[in-house]
Protein backbone atom coordinates (compact mmCIF):
# COMPACT_ATOMS: atom_id res chain seq x y z
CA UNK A 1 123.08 121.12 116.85
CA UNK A 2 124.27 118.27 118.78
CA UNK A 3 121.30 115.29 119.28
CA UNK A 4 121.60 112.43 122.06
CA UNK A 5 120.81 109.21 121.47
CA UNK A 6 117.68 109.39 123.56
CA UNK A 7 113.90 109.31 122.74
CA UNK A 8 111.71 110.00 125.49
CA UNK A 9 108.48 109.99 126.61
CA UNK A 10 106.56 112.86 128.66
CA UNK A 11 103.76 112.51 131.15
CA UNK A 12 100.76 113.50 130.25
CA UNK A 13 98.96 115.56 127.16
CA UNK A 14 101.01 119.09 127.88
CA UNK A 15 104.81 120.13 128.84
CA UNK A 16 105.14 121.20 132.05
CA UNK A 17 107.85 123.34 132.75
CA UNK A 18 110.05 120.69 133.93
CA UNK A 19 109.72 118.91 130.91
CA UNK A 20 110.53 121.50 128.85
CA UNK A 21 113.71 122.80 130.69
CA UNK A 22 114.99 118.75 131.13
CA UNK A 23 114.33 118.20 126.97
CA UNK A 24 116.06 121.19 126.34
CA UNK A 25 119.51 120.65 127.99
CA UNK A 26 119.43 116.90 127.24
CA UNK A 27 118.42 117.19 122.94
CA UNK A 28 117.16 113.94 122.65
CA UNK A 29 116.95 112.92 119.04
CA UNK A 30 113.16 112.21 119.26
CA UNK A 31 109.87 111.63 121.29
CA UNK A 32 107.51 108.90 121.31
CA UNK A 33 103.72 109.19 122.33
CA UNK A 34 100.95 107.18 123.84
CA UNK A 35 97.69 107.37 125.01
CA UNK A 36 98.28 109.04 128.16
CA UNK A 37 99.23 111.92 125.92
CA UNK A 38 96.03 111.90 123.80
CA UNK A 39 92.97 113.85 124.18
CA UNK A 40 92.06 115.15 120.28
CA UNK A 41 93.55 116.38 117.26
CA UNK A 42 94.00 120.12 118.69
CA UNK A 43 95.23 119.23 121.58
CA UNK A 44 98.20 116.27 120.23
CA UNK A 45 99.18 119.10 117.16
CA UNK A 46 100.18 121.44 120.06
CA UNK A 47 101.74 119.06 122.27
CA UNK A 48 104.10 118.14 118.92
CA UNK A 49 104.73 121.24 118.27
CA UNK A 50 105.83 122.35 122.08
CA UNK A 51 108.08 118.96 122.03
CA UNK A 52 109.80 120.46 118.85
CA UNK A 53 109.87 123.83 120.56
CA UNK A 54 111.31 122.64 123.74
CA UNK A 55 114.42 121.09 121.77
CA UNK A 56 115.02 123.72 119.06
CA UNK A 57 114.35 121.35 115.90
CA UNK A 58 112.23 119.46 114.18
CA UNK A 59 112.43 116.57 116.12
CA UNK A 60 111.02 113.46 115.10
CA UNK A 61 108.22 112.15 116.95
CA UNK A 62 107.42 108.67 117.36
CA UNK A 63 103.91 106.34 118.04
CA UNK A 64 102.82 102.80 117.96
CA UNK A 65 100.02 102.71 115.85
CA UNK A 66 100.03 99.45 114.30
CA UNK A 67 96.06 98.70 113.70
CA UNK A 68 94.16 96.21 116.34
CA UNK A 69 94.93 95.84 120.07
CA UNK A 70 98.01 98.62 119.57
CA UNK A 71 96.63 101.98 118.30
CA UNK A 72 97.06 105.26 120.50
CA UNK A 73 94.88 107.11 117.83
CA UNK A 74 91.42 105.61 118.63
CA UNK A 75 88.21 106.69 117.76
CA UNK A 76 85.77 108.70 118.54
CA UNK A 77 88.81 111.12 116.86
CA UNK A 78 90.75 108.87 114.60
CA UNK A 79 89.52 106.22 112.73
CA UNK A 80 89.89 102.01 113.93
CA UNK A 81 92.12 99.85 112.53
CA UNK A 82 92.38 96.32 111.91
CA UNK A 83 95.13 94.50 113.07
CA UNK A 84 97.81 93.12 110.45
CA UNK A 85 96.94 89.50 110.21
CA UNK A 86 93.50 91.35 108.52
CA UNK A 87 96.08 91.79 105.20
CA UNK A 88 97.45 88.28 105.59
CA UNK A 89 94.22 86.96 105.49
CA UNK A 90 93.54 88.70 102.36
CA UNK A 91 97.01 88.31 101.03
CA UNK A 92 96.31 84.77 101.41
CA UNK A 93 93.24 85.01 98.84
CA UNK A 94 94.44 87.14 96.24
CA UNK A 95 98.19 88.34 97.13
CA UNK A 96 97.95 91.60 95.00
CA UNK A 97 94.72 92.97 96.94
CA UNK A 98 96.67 91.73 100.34
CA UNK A 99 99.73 94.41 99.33
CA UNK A 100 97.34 96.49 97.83
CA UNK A 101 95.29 97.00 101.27
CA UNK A 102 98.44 97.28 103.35
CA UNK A 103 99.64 100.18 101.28
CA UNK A 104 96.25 101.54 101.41
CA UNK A 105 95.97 101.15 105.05
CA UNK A 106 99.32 102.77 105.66
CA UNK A 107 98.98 105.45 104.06
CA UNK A 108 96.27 106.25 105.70
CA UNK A 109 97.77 105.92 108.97
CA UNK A 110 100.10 108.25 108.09
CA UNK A 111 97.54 110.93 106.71
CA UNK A 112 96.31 110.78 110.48
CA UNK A 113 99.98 111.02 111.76
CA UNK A 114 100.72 113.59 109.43
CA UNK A 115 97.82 115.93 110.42
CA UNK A 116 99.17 115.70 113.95
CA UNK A 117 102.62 116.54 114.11
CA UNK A 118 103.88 112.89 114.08
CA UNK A 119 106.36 111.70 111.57
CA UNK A 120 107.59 108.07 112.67
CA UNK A 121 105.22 105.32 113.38
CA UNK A 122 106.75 101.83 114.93
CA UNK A 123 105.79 99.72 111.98
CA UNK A 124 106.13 97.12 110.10
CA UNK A 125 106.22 94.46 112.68
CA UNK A 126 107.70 91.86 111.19
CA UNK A 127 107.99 89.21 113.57
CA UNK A 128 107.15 85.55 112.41
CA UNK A 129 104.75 83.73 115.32
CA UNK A 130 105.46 80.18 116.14
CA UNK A 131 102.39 77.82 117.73
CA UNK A 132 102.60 77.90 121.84
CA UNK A 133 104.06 81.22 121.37
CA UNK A 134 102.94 83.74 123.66
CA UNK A 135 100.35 86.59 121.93
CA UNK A 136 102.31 89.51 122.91
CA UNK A 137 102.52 89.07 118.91
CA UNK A 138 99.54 87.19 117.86
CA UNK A 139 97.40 88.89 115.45
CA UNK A 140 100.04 92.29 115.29
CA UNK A 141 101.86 89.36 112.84
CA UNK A 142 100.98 89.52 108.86
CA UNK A 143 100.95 86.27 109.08
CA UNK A 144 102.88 82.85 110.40
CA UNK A 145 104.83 82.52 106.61
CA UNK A 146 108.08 84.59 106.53
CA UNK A 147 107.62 85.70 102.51
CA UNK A 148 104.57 86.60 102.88
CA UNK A 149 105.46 89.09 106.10
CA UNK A 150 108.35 90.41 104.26
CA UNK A 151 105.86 91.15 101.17
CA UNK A 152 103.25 92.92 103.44
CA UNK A 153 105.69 94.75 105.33
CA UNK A 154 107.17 95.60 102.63
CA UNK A 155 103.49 97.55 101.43
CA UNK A 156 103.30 98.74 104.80
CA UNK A 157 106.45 100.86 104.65
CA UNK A 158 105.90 102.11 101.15
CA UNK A 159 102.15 102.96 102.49
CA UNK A 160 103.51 105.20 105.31
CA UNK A 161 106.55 106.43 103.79
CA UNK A 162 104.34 107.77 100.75
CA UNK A 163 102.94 110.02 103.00
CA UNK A 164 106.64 111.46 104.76
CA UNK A 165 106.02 108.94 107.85
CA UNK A 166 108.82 107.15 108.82
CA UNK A 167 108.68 103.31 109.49
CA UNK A 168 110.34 101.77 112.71
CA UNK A 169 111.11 97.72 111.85
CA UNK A 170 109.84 95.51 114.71
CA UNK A 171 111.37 93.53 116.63
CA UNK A 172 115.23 92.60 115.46
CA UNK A 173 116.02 90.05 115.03
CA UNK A 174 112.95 88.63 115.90
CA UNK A 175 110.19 88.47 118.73
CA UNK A 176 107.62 85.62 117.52
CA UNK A 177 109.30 82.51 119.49
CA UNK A 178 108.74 84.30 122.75
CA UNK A 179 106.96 82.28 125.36
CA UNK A 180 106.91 85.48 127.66
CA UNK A 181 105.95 89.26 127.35
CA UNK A 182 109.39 91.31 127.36
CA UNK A 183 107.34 94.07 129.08
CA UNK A 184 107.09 92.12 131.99
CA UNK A 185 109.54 89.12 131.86
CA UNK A 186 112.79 88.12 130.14
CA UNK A 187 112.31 85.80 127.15
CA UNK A 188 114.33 83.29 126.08
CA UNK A 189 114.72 81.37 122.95
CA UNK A 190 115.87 78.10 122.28
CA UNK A 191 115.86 77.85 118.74
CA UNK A 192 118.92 76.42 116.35
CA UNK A 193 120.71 78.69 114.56
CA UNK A 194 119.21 77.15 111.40
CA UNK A 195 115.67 77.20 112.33
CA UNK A 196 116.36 81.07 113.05
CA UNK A 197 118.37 81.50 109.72
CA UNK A 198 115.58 80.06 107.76
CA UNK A 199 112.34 81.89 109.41
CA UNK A 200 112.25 84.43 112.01
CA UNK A 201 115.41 86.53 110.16
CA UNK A 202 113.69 86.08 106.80
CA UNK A 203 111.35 89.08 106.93
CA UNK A 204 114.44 91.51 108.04
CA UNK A 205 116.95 90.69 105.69
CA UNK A 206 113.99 91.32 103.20
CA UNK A 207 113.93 94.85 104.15
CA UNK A 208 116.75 95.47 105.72
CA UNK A 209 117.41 98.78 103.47
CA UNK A 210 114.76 100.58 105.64
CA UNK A 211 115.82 103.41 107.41
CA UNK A 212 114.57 102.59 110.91
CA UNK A 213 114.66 99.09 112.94
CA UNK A 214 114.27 98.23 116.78
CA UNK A 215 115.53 95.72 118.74
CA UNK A 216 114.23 92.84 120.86
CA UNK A 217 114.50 92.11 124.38
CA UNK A 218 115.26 88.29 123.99
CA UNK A 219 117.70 86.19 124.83
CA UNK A 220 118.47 83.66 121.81
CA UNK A 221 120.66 80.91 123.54
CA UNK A 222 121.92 80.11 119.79
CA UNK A 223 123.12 83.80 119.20
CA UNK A 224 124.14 84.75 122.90
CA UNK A 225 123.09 82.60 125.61
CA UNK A 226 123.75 85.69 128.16
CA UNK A 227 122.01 88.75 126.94
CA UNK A 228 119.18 89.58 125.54
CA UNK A 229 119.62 91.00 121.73
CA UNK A 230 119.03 95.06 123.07
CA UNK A 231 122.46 94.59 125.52
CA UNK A 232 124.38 92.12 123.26
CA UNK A 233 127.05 93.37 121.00
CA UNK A 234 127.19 89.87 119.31
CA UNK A 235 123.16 89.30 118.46
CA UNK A 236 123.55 93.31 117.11
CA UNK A 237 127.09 92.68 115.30
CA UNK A 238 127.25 89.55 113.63
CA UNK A 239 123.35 89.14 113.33
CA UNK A 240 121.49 92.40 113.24
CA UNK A 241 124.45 93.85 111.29
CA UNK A 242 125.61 90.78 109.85
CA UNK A 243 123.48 87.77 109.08
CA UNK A 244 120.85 90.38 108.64
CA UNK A 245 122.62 93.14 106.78
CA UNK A 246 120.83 96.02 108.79
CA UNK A 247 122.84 99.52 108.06
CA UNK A 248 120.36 101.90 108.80
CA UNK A 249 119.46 103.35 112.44
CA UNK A 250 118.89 100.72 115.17
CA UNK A 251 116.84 101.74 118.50
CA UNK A 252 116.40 99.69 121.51
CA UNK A 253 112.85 99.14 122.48
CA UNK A 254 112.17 100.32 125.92
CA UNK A 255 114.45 100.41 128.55
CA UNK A 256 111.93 100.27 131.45
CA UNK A 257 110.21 97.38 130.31
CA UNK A 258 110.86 94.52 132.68
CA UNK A 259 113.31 92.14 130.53
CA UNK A 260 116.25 94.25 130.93
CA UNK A 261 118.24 94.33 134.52
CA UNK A 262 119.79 96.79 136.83
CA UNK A 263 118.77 100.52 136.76
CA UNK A 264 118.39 103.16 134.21
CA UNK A 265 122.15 103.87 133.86
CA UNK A 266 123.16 100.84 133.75
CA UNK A 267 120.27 100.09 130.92
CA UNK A 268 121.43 103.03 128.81
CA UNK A 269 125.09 102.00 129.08
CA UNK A 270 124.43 98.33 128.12
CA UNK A 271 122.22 99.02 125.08
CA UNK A 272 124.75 101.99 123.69
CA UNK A 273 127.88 99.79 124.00
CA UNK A 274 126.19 96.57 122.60
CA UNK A 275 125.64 98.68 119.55
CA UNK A 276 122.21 100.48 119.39
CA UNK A 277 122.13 104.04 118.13
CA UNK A 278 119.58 105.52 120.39
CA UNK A 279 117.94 104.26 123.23
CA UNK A 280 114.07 104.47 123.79
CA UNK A 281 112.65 105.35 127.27
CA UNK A 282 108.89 105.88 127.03
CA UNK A 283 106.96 105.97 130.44
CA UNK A 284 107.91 109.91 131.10
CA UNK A 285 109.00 109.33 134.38
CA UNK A 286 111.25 111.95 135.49
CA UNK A 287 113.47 110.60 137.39
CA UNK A 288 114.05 107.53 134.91
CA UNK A 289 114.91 110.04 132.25
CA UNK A 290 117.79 111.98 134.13
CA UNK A 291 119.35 108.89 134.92
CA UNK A 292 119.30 107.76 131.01
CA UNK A 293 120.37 111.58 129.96
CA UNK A 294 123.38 111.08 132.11
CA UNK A 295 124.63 108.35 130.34
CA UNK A 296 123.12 109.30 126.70
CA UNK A 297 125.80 109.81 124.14
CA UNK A 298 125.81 112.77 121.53
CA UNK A 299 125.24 110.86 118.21
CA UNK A 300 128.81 110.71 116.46
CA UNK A 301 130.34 108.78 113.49
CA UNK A 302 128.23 106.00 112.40
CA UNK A 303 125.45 106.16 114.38
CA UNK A 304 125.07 110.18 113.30
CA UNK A 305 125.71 108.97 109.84
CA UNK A 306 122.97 106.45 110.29
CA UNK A 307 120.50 109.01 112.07
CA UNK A 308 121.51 111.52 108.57
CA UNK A 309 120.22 109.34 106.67
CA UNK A 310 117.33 108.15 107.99
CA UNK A 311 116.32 111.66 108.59
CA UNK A 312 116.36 112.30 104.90
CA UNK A 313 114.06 109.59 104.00
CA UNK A 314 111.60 112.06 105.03
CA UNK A 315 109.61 112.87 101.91
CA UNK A 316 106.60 114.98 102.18
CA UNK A 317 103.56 114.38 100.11
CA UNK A 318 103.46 115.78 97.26
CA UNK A 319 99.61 116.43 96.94
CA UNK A 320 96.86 116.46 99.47
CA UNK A 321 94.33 112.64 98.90
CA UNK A 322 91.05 112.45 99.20
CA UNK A 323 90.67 110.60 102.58
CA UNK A 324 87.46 109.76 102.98
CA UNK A 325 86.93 108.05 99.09
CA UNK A 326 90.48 106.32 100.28
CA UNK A 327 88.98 105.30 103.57
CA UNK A 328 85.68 103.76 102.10
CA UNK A 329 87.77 101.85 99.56
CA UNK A 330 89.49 100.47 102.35
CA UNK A 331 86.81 99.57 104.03
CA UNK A 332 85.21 97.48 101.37
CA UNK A 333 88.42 95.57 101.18
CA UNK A 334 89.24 94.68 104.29
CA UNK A 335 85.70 93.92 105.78
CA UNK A 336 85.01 97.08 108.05
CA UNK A 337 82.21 98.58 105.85
């Protein structure tokens, strides 16, 4: 079966029939939720399972749910998480039970995911915040220290991957100078070569033999002064690939967020020839979608190689835990008891 390098979103919590005739001609290689396509736990395992149907495979099928201000599992249905500076802080006062929670906390995640029909969650974020940065990263960040990201990070991709989730790396080759939101303007950062070398690349080269990484829509002036890292075959070849040493699959992050120019085409075509695998479009708009499908490339050569084996990274649990003695262990630890 031939895949595109596409993940899309769809518009609400069921397939309408539109939906399901457009995902079957175009075979994107995923899907990625959020809340607009949440009610409860019955209602998200069929949705997964009618996205897989639509396309004809076991398609993987993407979330944010990070912990904090960025979770599209919420309670009263799924439990509430804390956001990751929570393990930094605890990392910071006894490193083992900092790794040890973030495992913990990961794995539960992906228990939840699991017992939904979701198998990739956009996590570890692994950007390093800078003071007078803006919060579109805040408290999502382990932590301002680049070891101590990588470490937790680290945990956090073991936690989920424990549990045959899949962890996305966010955002290469680095988000946490921004001084603007990429969702609704274009960043731009002015930082040396050197000062990027020795802290905001730090925590990706650390882990840059996960399977799974997406890219940022910034403009580093020291990398390529004219495009942000999603549309620039430099900041993806000699940094992402290079300085880096990325090799597994690279996504962009969304293409209808407001930092990237001219229309959905044009968006598609940029990001694919600057060098990312598949492109993410998430808002389920219709329209949007055809015009990325058009230009959508079936995965071939490297980036099918890459998309292989991330796919078989996939490794199922091997017994069933006992969630709720897991949960109130984690809640002792990290403060939510």
């Amino acid at each position: 079966m031939s895949l595109t390098s596409a993940i899309y979103g769809c518009a609400g919590t069921e397939l309408n029939d539109a939906e399901k005739s457009f995902f079957r001609e175009a075979q994107p290689w995923g899907f990625i939720l959020f809340a607009r396509n949440i009610a409860d736990p019955g209602q998200l395992l069929r949705l997964t399972s009618s996205l897989r149907e639509a396309v004809g495979h076991d398609a993987p099928i993407l979330i944010d749910q990070e912990g904090g201000r960025v979770q599209r599992l919420r309670p009263p249905h799924w439990r509430a998480w804390p956001a990751g500076r929570r393990y930094g802080e605890i990392y910071e006062q006894d490193s083992e039970r900092g790794l040890y929670a973030a495992r913990l906390g990961a794995r539960l995640i992906a228990a939840e995911l699991r017992s939904v029909g979701v198998t990739v969650d956009c996590l570890p974020v692994l950007d390093v915040p800078v003071r007078g940065a803006h919060d579109i990263i805040g408290e999502r960040a382990y932590g301002e220290e680049p070891g101590l990201i990588a470490a937790l990070g680290l945990a956090v991709a073991e936690g989920l991957m424990s549990v045959g989730v899949l962890p996305v790396v966010k955002h290469m080759p680095g988000h946490g100078r921004a001084l603007s939101d990429s969702h609704k303007n274009l960043p731009v950062v002015d930082a040396s070569l050197e000062e990027l070398e020795g802290c905001d690349f730090v925590p990706f080269r650390a882990l840059k033999a996960l399977p799974l990484a997406m890219t940022a829509h910034v403009v580093y002036t020291a990398l390529d002064p004219n495009s942000p890292a999603t549309t620039s075959a430099t900041v993806i070849g000699e940094t992402i690939r290079g300085r880096i040493g990325f090799e597994g699959l690279l996504m962009s992050d969304d293409l209808s967020m407001k930092a990237l120019k001219g229309d959905f085409g044009a968006r598609t075509r940029a990001s694919l020839a600057a060098g990312c695998d598949l492109v993410l479009h998430c808002n389920g708009d219709m329209a949007e979608m055809g015009a990325v499908a058009a230009e959508a490339k079936v995965l071939v050569g490297e980036s099918l190689r890459r998309s292989e084996a991330a796919l078989h990274r996939f490794v199922p649990p091997s017994e069933a835990a006992d969630i709720d003695s897991l949960w109130a262990e984690f809640s002792e630890i990290t403060g939510l008891a």
